[in-house]
Structure formats: C-alpha cells, structure tokens
PDB file of N, CA and C in Angstrom:
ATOM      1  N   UNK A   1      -7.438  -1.072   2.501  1.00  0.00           N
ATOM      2  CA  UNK A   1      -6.632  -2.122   1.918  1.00  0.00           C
ATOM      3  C   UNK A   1      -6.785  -2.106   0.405  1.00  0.00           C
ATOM      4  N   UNK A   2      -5.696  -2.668   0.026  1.00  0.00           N
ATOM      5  CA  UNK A   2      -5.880  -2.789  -1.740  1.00  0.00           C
ATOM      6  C   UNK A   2      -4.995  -4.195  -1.828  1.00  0.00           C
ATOM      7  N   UNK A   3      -5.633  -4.760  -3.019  1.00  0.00           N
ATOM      8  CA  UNK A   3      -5.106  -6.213  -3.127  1.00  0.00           C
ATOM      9  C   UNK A   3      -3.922  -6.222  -4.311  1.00  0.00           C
ATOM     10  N   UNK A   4      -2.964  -6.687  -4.046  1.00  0.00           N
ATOM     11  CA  UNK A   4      -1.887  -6.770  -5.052  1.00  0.00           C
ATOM     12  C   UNK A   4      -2.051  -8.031  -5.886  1.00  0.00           C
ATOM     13  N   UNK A   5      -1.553  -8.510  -6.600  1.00  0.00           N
ATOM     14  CA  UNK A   5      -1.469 -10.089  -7.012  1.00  0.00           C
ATOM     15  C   UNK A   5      -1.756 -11.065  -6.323  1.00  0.00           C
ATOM     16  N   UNK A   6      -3.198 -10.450  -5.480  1.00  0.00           N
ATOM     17  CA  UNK A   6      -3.897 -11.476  -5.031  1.00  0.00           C
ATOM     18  C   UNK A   6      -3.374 -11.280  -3.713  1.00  0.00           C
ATOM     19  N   UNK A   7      -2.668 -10.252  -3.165  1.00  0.00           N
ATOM     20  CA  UNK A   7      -2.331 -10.425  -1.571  1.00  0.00           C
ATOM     21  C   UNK A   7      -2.748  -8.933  -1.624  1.00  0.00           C
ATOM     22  N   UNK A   8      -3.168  -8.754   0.204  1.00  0.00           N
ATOM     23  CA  UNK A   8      -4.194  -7.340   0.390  1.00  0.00           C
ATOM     24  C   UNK A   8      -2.639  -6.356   1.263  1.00  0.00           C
ATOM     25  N   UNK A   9      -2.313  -5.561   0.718  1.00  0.00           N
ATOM     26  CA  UNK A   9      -1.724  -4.379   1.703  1.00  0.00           C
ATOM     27  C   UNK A   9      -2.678  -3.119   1.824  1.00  0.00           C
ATOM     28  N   UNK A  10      -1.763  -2.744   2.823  1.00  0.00           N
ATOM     29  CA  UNK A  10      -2.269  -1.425   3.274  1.00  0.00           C
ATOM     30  C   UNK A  10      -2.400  -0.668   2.407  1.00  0.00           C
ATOM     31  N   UNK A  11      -3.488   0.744   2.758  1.00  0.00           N
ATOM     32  CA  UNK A  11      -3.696   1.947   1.817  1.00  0.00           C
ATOM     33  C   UNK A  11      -3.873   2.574   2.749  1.00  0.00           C
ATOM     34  N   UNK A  12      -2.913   3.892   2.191  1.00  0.00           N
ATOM     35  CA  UNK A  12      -3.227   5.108   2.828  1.00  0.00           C
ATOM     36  C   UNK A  12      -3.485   6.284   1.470  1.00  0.00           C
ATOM     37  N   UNK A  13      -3.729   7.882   2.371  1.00  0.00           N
ATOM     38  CA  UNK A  13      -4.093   8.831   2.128  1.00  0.00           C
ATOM     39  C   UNK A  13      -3.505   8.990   0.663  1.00  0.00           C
ATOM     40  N   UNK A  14      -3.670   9.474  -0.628  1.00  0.00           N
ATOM     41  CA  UNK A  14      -2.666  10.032  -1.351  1.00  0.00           C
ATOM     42  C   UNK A  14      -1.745   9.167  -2.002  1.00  0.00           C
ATOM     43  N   UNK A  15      -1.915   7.656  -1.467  1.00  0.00           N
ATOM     44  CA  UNK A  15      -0.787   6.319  -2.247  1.00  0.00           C
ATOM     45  C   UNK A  15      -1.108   6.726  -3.629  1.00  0.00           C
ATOM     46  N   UNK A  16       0.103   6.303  -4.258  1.00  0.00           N
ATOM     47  CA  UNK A  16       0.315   6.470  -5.684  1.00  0.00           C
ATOM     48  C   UNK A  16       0.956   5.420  -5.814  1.00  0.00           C
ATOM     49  N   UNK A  17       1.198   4.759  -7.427  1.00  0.00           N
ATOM     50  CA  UNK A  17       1.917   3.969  -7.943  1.00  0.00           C
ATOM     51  C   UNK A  17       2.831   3.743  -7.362  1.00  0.00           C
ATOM     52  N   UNK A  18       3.846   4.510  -8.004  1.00  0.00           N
ATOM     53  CA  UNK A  18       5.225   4.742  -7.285  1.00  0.00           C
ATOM     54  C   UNK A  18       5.478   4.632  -5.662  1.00  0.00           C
ATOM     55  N   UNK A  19       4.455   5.107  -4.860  1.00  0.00           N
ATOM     56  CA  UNK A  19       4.161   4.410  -3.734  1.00  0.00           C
ATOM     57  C   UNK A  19       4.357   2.928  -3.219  1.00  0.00           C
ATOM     58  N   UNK A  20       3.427   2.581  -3.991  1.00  0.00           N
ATOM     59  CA  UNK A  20       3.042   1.250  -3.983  1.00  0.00           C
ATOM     60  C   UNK A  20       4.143   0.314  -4.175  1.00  0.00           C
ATOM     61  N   UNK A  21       4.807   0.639  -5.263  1.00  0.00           N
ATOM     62  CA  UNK A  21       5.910  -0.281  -5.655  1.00  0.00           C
ATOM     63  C   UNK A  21       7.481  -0.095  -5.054  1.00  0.00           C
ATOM     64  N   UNK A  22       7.488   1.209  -4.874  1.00  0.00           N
ATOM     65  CA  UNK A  22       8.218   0.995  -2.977  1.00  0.00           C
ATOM     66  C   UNK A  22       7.959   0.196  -2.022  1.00  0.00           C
ATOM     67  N   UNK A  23       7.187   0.514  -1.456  1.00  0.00           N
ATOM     68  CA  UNK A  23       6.481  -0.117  -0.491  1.00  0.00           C
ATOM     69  C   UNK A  23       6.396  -1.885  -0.659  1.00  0.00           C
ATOM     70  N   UNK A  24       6.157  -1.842  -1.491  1.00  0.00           N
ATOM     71  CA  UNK A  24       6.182  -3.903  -2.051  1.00  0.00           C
ATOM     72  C   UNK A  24       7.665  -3.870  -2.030  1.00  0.00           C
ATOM     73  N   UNK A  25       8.290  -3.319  -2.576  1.00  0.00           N
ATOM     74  CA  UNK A  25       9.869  -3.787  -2.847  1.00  0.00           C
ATOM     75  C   UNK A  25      10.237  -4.553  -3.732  1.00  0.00           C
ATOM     76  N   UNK A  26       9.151  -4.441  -4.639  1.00  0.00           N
ATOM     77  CA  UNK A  26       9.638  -5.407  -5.749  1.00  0.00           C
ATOM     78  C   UNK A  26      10.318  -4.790  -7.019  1.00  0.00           C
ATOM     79  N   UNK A  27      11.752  -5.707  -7.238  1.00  0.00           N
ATOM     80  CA  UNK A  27      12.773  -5.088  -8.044  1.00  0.00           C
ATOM     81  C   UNK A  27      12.434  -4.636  -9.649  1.00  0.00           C
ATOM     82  N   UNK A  28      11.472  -5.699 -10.144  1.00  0.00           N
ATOM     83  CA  UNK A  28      10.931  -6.025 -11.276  1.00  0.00           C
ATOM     84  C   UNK A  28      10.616  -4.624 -11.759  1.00  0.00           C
ATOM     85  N   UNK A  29      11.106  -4.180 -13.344  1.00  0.00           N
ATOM     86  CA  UNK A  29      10.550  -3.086 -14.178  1.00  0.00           C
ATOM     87  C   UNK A  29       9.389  -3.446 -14.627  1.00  0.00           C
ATOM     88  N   UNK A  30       8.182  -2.428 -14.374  1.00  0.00           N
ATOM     89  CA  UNK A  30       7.310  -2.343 -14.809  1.00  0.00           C
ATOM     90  C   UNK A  30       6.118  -1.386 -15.695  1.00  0.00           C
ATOM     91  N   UNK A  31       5.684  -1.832 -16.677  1.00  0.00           N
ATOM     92  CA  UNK A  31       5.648  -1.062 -17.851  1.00  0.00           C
ATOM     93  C   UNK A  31       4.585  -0.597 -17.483  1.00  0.00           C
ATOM     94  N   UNK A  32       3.686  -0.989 -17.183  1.00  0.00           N
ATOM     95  CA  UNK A  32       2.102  -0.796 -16.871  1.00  0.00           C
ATOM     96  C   UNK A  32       1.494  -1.332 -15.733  1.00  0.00           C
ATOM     97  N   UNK A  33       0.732  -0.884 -15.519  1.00  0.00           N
ATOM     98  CA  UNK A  33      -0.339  -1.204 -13.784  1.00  0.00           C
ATOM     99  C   UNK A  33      -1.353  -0.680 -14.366  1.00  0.00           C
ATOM    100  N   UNK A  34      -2.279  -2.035 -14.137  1.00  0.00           N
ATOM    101  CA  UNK A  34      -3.752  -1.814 -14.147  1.00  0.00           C
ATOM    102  C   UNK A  34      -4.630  -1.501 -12.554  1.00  0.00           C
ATOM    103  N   UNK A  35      -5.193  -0.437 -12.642  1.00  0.00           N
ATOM    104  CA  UNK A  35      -5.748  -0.167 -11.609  1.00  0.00           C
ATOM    105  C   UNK A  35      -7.329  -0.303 -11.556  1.00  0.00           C
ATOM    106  N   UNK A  36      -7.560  -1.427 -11.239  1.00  0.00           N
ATOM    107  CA  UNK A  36      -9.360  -1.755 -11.177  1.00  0.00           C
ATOM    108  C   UNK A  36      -9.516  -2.104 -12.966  1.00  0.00           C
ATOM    109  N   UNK A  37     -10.234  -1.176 -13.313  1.00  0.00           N
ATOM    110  CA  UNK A  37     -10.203  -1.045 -15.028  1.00  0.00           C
ATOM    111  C   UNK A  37      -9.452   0.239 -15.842  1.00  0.00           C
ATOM    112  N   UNK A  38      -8.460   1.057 -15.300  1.00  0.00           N
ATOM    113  CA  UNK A  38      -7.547   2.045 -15.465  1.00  0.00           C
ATOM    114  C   UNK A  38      -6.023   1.735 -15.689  1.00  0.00           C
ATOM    115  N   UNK A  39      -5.609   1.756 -16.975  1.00  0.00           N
ATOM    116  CA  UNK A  39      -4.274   1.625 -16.985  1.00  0.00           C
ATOM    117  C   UNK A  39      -3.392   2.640 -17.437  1.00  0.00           C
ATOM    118  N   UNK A  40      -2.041   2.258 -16.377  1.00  0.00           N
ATOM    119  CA  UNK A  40      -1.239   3.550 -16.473  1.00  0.00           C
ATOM    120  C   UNK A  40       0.282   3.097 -16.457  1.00  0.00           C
ATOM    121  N   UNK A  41       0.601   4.102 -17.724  1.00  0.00           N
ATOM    122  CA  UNK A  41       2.115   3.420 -18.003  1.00  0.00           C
ATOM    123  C   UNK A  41       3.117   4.348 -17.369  1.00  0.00           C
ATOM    124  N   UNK A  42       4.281   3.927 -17.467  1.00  0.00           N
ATOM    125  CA  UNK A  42       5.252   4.366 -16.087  1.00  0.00           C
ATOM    126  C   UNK A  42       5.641   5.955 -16.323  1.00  0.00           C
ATOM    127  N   UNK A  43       5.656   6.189 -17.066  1.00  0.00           N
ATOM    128  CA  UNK A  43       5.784   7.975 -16.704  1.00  0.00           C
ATOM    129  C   UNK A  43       4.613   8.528 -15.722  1.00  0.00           C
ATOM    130  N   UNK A  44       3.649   8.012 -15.775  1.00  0.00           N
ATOM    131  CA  UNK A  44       2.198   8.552 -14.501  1.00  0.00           C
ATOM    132  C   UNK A  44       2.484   8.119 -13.478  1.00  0.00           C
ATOM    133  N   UNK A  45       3.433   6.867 -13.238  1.00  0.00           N
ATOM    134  CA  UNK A  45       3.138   6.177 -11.989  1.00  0.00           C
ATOM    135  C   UNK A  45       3.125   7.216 -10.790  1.00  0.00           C
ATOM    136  N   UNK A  46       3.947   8.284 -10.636  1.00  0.00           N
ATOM    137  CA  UNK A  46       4.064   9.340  -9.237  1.00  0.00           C
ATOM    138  C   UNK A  46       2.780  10.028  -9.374  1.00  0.00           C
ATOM    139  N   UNK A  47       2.204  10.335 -10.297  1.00  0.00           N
ATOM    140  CA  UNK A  47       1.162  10.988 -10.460  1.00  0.00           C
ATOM    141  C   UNK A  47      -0.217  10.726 -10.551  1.00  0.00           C
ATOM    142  N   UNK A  48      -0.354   9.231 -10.217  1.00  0.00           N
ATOM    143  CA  UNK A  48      -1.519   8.556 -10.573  1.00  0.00           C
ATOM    144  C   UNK A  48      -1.594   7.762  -8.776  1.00  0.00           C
ATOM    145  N   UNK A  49      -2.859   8.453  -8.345  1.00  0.00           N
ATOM    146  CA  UNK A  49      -3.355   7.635  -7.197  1.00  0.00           C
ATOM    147  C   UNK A  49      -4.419   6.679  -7.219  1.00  0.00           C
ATOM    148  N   UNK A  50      -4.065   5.805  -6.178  1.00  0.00           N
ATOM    149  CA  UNK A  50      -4.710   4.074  -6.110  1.00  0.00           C
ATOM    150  C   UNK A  50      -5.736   4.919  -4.992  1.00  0.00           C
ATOM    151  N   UNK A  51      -7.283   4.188  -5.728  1.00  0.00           N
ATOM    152  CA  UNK A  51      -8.150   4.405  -4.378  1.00  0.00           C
ATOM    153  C   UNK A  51      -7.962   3.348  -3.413  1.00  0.00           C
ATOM    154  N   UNK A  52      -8.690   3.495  -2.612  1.00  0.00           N
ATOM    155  CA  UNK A  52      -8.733   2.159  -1.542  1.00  0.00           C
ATOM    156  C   UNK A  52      -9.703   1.422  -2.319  1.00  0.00           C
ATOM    157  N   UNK A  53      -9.305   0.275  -1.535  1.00  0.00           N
ATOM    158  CA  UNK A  53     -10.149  -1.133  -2.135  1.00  0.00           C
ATOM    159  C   UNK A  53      -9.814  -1.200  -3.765  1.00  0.00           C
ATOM    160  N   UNK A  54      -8.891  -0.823  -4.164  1.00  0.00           N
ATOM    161  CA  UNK A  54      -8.893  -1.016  -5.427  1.00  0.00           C
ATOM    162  C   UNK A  54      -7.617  -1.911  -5.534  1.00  0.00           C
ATOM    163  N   UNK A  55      -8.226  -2.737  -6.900  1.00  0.00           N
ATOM    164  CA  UNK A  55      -7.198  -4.264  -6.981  1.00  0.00           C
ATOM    165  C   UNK A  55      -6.415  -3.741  -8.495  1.00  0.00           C
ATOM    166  N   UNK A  56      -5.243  -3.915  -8.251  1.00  0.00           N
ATOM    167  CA  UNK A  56      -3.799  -3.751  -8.610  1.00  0.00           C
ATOM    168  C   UNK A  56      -2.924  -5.051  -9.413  1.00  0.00           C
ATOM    169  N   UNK A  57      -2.877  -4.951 -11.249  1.00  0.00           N
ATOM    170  CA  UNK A  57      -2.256  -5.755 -11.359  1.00  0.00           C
ATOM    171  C   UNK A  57      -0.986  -4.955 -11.597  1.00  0.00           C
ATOM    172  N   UNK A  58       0.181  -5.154 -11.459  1.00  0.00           N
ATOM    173  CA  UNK A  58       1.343  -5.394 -12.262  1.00  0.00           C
ATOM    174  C   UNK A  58       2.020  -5.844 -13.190  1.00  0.00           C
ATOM    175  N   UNK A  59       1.933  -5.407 -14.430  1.00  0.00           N
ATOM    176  CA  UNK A  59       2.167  -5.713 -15.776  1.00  0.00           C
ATOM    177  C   UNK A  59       3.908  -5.454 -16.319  1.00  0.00           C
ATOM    178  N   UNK A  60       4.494  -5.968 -15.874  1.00  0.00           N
ATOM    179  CA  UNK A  60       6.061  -6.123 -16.310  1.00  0.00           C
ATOM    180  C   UNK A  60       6.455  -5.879 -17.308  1.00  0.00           C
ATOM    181  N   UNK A  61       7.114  -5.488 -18.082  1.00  0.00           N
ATOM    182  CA  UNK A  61       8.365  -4.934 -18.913  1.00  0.00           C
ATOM    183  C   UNK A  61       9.020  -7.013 -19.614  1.00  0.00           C
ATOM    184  N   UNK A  62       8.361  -7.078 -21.362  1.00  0.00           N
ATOM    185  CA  UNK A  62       8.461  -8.284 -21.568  1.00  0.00           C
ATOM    186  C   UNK A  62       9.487  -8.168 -23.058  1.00  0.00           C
ATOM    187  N   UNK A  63      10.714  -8.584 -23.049  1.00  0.00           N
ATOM    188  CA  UNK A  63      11.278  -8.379 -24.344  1.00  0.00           C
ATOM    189  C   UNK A  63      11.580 -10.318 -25.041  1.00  0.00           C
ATOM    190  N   UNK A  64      11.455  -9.818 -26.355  1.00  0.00           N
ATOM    191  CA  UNK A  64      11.439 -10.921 -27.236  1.00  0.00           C
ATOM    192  C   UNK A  64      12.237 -10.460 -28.061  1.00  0.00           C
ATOM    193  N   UNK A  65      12.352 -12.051 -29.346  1.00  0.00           N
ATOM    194  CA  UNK A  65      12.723 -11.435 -30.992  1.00  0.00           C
ATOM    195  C   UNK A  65      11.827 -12.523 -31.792  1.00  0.00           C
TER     196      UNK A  65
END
C-alpha cells in the first residue's frame, strides 16, 4: 500500500508516477510529486518508481499575477 493525500491505495510491482495518477483518475495537472522526501517534476513521472509504503504528495500546477 502507499498513502495518497492521506488515503492508502494499492501498490504494485514497478508502479510509477504516471501509474499512479492513472490509476487515481485525477484530472488535475500536476507539476511535482513528492515521494517520501524525493521530488520529481513531470517529465520523470513515467520514469520514476513509488516504493511500497511510501507516502505521496501531489503538488499541482499553481498560476498567479
């Protein structure tokens, strides 16, 4: 298991980012994911795997002026 924003899904073999955020289905662009104490911005996401037990924030895409 790995915990998302405080809710636990499944983990399997090889999950990656991009995995992950399939799998949730959430529409939201996101710039960065912190993984435990590892952060990785969205060109890695296919290339960057989540261990198990590891807690997952989602860091969104924030525009201002």
């Amino acid at each position: 298991m790995i915990k998302v924003a405080g809710n636990n899904y499944p983990w399997h073999e090889g999950m990656t980012v991009a995995d992950l955020l399939r799998e949730i289905d959430d529409p939201r662009p996101y710039a960065v994911v912190r993984i435990n104490d590892l952060f990785v911005s969205r060109p890695n996401f296919a290339q960057t795997t989540i261990p198990d037990e590891s807690e997952v924030y989602l860091i969104p895409m924030i525009a201002g002026g």
